[in-house]
Protein backbone atom coordinates (compact mmCIF):
# COMPACT_ATOMS: atom_id res chain seq x y z
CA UNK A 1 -84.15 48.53 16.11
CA UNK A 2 -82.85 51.69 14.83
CA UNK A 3 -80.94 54.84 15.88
CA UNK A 4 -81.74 56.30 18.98
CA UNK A 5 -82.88 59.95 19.67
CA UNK A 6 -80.98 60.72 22.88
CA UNK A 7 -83.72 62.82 24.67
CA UNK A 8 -81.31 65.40 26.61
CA UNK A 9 -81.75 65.32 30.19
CA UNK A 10 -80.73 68.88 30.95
CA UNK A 11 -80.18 70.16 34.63
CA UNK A 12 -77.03 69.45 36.62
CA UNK A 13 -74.74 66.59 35.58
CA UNK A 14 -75.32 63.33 37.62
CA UNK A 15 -71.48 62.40 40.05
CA UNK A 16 -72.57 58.73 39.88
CA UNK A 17 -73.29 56.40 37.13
CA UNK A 18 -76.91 56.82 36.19
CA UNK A 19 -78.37 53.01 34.43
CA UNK A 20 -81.92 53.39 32.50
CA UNK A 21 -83.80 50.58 30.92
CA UNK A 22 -85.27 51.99 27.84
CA UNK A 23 -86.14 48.25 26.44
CA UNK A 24 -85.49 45.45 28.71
CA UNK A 25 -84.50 42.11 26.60
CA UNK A 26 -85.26 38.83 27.25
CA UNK A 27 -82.05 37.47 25.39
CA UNK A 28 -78.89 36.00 27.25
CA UNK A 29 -77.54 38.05 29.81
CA UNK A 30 -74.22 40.38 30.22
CA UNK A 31 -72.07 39.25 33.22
CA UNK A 32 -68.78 41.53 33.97
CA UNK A 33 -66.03 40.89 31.65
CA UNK A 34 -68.19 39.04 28.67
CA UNK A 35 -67.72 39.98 25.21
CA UNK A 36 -70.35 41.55 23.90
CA UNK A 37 -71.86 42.89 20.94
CA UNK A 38 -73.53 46.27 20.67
CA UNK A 39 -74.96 49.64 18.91
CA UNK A 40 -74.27 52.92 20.97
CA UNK A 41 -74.39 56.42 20.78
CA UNK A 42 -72.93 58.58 22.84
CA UNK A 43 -73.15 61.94 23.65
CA UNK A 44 -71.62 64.98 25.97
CA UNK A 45 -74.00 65.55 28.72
CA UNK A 46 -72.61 69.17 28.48
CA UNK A 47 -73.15 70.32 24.73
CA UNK A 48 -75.78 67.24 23.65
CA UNK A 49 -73.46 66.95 21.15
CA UNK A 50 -72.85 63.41 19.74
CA UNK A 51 -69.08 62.18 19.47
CA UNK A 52 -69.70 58.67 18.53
CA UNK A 53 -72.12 56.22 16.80
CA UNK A 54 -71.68 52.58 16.08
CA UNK A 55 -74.87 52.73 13.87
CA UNK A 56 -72.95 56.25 11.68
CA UNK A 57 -70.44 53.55 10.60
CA UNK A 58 -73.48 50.91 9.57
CA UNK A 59 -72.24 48.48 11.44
CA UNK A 60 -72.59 46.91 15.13
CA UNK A 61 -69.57 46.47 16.89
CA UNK A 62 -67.95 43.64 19.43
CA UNK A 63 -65.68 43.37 22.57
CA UNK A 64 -64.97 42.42 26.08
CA UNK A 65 -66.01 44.58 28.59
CA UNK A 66 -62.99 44.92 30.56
CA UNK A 67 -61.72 46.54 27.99
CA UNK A 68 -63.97 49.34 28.51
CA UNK A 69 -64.13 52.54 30.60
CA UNK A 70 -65.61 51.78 33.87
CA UNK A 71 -69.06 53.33 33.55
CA UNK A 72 -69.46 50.59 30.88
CA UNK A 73 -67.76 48.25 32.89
CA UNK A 74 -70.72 48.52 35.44
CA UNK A 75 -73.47 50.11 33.66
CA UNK A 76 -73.80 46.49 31.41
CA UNK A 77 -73.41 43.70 32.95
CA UNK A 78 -77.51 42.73 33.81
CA UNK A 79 -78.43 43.93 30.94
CA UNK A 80 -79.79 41.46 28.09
CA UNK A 81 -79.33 40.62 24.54
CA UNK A 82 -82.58 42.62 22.45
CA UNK A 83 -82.38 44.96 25.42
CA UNK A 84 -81.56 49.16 25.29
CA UNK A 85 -79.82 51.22 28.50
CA UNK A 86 -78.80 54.47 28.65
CA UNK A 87 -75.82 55.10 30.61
CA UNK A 88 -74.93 58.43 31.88
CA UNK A 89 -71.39 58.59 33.39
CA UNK A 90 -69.58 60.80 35.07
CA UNK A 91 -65.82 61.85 34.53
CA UNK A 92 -64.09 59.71 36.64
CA UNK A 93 -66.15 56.28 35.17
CA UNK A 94 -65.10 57.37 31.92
CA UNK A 95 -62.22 59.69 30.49
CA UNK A 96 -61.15 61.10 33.85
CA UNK A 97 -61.00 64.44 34.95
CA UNK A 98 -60.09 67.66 32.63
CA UNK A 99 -56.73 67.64 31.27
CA UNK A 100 -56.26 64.16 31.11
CA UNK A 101 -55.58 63.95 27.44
CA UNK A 102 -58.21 62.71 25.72
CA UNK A 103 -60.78 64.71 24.04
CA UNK A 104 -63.11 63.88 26.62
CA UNK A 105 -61.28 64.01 29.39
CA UNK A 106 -63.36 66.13 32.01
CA UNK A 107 -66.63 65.47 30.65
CA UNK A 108 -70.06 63.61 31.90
CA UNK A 109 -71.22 61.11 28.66
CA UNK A 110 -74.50 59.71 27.70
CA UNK A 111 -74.67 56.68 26.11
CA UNK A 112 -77.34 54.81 24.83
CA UNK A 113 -76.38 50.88 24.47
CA UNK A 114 -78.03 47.81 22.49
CA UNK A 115 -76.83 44.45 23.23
CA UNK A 116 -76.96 42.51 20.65
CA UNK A 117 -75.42 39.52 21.62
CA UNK A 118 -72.87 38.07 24.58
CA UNK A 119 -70.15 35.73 24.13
């Protein structure tokens, strides 16, 4: 697979996690708290600006999922390994509300995740 074009979904920002199949694998499958290997992008709902890429840096990247914000945290587990979601998640399933102290604190993300492989 390659990069992703996040197609913008415009309109108001969803309040509850939003999960979309874009490729459903037919790999292993993600249970809560696996480690798991992934590509992402993600994006602000708000600007359609992108603030992170595994696949900028070249290189996939690995972890357990309750390490995670939330929306990832739910938005994952079902999913399987050749497979591509796109999560959209609101504030409070991800950097909390404005003012919180991180840079995107306040703010509804898009992400769009391949799983590459669970451990």
């Amino acid at each position: 697979m390659e990069k992703p074009d996040i197609e913008f979904p415009g309109g108001d920002a969803p309040t509850e996690l939003v999960i979309r199949d874009i490729v459903v694998g037919d790999g292993a499958e993600a249970v809560p708290g696996a480690k798991v290997e992934v590509h992402y992008v993600g994006v602000d709902f708000a600007t359609g600006e992108e603030f992170d890429s595994s696949w900028n840096r070249g290189e996939s990247i690995e972890f357990p999922l309750r390490g995670l914000i939330q929306g990832w945290q739910d938005g994952i587990p079902g999913m399987r390994v050749g497979g591509r979601r796109e999560l959209i998640i609101p504030p409070e399933l991800a950097y909390g509300p404005a003012g919180g102290g991180h840079q995107l604190s306040g703010s509804t993300l898009i992400f769009v995740i391949d799983l590459l492989a669970v451990g």
